[in-house]
Protein backbone atom coordinates (compact mmCIF):
# COMPACT_ATOMS: atom_id res chain seq x y z
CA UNK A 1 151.61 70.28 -22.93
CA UNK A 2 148.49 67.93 -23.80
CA UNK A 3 149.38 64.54 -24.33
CA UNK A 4 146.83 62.13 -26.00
CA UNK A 5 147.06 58.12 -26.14
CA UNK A 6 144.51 56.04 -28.53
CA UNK A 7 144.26 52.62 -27.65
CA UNK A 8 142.69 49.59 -26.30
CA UNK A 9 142.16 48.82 -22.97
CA UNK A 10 144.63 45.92 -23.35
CA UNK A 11 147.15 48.15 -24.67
CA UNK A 12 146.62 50.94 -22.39
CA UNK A 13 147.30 48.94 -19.07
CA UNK A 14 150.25 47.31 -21.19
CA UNK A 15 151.88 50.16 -21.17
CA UNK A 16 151.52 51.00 -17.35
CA UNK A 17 149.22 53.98 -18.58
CA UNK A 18 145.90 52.78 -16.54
CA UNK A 19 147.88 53.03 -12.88
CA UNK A 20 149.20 56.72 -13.56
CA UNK A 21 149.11 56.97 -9.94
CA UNK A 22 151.59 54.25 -8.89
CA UNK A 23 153.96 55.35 -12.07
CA UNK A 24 157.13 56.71 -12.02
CA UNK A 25 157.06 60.21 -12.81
CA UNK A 26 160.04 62.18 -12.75
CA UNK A 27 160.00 64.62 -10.40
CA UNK A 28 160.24 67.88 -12.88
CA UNK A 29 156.79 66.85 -13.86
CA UNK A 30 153.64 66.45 -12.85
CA UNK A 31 150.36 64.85 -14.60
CA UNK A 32 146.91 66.82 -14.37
CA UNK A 33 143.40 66.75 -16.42
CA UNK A 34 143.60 62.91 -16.49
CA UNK A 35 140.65 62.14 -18.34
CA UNK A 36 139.73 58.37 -20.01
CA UNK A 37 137.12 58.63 -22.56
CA UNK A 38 135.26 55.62 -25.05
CA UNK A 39 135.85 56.21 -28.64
CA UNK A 40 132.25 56.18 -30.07
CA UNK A 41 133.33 54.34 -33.49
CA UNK A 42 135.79 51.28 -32.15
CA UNK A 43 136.71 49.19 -29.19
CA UNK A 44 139.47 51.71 -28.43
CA UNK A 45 139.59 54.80 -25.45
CA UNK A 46 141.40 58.35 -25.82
CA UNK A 47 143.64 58.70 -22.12
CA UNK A 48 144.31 62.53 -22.14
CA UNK A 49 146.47 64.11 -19.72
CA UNK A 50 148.12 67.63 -19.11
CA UNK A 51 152.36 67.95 -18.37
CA UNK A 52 153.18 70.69 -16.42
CA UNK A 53 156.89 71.86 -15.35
CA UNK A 54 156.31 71.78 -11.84
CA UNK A 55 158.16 74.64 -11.55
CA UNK A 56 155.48 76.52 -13.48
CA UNK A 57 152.54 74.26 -11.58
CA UNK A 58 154.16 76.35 -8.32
C-alpha cells in the first residue's frame, strides 16, 4: 500500500513523520520507498512511503 502525506515541514516533524526511523512501527509492518520531495507550487513537501505485510516482504 502507498501512503502519501502533504504538508509542511512544521507539520511533518509534528507528527513524528520526519524520524521514521526512531518510530514505533508495529511489528506486522514494515516502511520502504521513503521518499521526501518539495512541492514546486507552495511551502509544503509530499513524504511517500510503501507498507508492506512483512509477512509478504519475507
Amino acid at each position: 500500500m502507498r501512503v502519501v502525506f502533504h504538508a509542511t515541514l512544521a507539520e511533518l516533524g509534528a507528527y513524528g513523520l520526519l524520524d521514521l526511523h526512531e518510530a514505533e512501527i508495529p511489528p506486522c509492518f514494515e516502511l520502504a520507498n521513503l521518499r521526501l520531495r518539495k512541492d514546486p507550487y507552495s511551502d509544503a513537501y509530499r513524504l511517500c512511503a510503501d507498507v508492506l505485510d512483512r509477512e509478504e516482504a519475507m
